[in-house]
C-alpha atoms as a PDB file:
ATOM      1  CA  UNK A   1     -12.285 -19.233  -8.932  1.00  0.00           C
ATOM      2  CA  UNK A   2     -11.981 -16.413  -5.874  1.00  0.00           C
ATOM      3  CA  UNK A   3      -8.264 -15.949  -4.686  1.00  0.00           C
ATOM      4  CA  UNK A   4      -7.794 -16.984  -1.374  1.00  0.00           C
ATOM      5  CA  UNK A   5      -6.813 -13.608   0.837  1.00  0.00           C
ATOM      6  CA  UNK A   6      -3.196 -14.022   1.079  1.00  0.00           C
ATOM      7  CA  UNK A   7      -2.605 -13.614  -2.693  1.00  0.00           C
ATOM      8  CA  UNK A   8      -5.294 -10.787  -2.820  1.00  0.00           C
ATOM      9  CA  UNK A   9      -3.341  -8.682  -0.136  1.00  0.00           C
ATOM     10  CA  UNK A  10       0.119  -9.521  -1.826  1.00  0.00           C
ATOM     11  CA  UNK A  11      -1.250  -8.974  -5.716  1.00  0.00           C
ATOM     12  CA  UNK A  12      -2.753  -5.369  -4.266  1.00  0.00           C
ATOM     13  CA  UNK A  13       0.186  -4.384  -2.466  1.00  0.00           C
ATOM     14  CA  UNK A  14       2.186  -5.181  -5.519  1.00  0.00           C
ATOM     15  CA  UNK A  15      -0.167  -3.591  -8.061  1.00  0.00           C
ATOM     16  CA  UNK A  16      -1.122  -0.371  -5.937  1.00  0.00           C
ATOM     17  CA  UNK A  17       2.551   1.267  -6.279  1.00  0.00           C
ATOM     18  CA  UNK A  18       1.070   5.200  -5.841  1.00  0.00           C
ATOM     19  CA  UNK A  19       1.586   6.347  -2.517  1.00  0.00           C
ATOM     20  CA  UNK A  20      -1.857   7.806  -0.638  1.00  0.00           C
ATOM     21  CA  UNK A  21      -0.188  11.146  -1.053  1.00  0.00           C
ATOM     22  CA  UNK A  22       0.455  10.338  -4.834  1.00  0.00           C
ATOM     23  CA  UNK A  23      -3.052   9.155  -5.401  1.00  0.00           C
ATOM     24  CA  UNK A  24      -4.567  11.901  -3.681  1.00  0.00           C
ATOM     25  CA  UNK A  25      -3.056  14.261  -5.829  1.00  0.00           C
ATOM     26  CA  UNK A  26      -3.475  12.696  -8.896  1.00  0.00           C
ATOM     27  CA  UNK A  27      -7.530  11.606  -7.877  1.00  0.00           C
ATOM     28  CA  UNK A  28      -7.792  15.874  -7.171  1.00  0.00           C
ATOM     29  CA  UNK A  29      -6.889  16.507 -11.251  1.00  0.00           C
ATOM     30  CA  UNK A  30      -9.279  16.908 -14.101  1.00  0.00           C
ATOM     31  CA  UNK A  31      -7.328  14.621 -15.983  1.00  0.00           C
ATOM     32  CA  UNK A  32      -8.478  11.456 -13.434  1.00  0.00           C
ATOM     33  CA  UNK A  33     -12.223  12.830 -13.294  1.00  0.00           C
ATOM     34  CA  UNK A  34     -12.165  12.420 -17.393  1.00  0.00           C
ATOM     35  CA  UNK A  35     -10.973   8.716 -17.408  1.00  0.00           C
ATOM     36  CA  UNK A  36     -13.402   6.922 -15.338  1.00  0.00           C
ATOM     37  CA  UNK A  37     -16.636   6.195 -13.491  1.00  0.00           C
ATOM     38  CA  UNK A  38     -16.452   9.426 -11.183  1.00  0.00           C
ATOM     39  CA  UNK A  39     -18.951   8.115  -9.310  1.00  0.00           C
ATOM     40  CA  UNK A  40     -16.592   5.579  -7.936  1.00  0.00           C
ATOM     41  CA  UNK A  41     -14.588   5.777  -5.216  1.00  0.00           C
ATOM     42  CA  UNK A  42     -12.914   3.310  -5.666  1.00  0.00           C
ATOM     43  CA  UNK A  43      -9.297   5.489  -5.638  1.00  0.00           C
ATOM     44  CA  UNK A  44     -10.320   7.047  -2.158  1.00  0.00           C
ATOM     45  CA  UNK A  45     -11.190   3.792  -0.839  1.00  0.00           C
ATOM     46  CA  UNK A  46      -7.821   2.515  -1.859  1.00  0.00           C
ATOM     47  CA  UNK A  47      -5.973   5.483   0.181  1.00  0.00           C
ATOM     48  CA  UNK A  48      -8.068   4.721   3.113  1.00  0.00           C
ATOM     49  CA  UNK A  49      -6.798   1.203   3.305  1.00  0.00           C
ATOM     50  CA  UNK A  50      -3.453   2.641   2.544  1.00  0.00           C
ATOM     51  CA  UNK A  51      -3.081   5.151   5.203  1.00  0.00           C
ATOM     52  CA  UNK A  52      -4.969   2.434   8.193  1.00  0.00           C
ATOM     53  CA  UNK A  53      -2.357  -0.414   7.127  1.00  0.00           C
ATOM     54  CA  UNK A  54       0.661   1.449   6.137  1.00  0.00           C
ATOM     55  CA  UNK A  55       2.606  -1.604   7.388  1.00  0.00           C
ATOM     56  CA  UNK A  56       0.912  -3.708   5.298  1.00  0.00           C
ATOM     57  CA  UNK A  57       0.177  -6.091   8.260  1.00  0.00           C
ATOM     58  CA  UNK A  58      -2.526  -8.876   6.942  1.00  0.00           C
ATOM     59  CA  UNK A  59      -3.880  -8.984   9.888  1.00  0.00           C
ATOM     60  CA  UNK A  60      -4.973  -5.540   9.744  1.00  0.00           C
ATOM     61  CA  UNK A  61      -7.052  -6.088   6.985  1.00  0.00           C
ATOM     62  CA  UNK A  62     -10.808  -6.482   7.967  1.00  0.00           C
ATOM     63  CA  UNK A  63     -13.182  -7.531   5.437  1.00  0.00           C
ATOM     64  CA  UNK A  64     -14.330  -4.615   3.703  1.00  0.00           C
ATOM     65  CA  UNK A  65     -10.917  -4.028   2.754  1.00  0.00           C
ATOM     66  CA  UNK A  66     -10.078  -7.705   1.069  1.00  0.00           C
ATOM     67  CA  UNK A  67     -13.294  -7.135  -1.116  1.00  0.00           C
ATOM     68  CA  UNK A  68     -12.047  -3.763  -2.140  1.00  0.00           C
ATOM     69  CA  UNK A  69      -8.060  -5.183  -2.373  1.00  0.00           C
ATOM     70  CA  UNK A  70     -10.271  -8.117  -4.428  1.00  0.00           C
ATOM     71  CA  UNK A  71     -11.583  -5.437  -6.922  1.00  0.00           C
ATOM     72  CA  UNK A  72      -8.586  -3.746  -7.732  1.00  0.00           C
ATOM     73  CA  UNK A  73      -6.353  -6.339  -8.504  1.00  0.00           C
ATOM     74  CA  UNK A  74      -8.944  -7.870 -10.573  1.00  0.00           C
ATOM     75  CA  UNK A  75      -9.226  -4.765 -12.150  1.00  0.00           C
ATOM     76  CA  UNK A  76      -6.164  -3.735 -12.450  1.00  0.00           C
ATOM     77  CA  UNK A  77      -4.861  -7.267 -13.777  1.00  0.00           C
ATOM     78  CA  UNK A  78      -7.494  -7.212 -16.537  1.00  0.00           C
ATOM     79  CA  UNK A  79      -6.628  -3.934 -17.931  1.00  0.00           C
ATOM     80  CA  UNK A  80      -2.869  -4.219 -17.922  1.00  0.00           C
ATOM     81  CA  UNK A  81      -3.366  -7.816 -19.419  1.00  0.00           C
ATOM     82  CA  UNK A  82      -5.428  -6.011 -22.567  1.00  0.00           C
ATOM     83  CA  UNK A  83      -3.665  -2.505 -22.985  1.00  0.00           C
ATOM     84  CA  UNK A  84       0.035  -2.689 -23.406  1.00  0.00           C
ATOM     85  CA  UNK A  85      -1.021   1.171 -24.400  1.00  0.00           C
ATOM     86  CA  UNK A  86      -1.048   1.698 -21.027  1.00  0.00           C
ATOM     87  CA  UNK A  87       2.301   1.528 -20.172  1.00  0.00           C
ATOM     88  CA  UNK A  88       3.612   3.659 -23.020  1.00  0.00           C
ATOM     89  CA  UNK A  89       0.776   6.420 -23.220  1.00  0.00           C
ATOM     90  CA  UNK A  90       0.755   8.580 -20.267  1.00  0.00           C
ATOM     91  CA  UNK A  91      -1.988  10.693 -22.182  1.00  0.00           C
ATOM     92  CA  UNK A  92      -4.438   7.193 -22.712  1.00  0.00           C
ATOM     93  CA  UNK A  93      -7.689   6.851 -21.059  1.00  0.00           C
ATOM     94  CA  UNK A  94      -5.978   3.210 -20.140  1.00  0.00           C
ATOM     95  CA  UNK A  95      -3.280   4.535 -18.186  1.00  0.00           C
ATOM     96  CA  UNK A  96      -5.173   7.678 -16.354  1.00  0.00           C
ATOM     97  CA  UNK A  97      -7.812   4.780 -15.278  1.00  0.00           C
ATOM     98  CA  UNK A  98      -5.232   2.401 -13.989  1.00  0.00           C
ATOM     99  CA  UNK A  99      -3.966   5.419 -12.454  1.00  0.00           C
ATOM    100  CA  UNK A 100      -7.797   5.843 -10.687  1.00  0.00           C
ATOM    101  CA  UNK A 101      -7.225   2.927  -9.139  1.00  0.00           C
ATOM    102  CA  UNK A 102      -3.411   3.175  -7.812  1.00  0.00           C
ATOM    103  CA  UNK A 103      -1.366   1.671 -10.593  1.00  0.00           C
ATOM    104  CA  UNK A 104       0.831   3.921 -11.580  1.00  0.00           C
ATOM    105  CA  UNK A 105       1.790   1.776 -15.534  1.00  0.00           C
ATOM    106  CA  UNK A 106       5.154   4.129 -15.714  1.00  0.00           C
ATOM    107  CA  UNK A 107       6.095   2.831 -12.412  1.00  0.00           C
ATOM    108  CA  UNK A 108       6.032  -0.591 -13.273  1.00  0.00           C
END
């Protein structure tokens, strides 16, 4: 079953806790490039919508940013459901990845 938008926007803006600044950083380390697909950009994608909405308005949202909000929180929901390592291992591929994708697990 797809999520209707309104819980998609609030589930990403409650996942994503890394700031664009915060992401950008960590997305410019080695240690991000080695836990992940590198050729997604799905990190930079997620500071883009960051820095156009810093408000978080919903209706600022167009629709290639939902599908993108839609992918992280699925994504991001499925690996912190699996890997509890996450949130204890700063050094695991789980928590870098997460990390990749705006979730900062020592945040949480």
């Amino acid at each position: 079953m797809v999520k209707d938008t309104e819980t998609v926007i609030k589930e990403f803006n409650e996942l994503v806790n890394m700031s664009p600044k915060e992401l950008t950083d960590w997305l410019g380390k080695e240690e991000s490039a080695g836990s992940g697909w590198g050729k997604d950009d799905g990190g930079r994608k997620i500071i883009k919508i960051l820095e156009k909405n810093p408000k978080k308005d919903p209706e600022e949202y167009d629709e290639e940013d939902i599908d993108h909000m839609r992918r992280v929180v699925a994504y991001c929901k499925r690996h912190l459901a699996q890997e509890e390592k996450a949130k204890q291992d700063t050094d695991s591929k789980s928590y870098k990845s997460l990390k990749n994708w705006g979730h900062d697990a020592q945040k949480a």
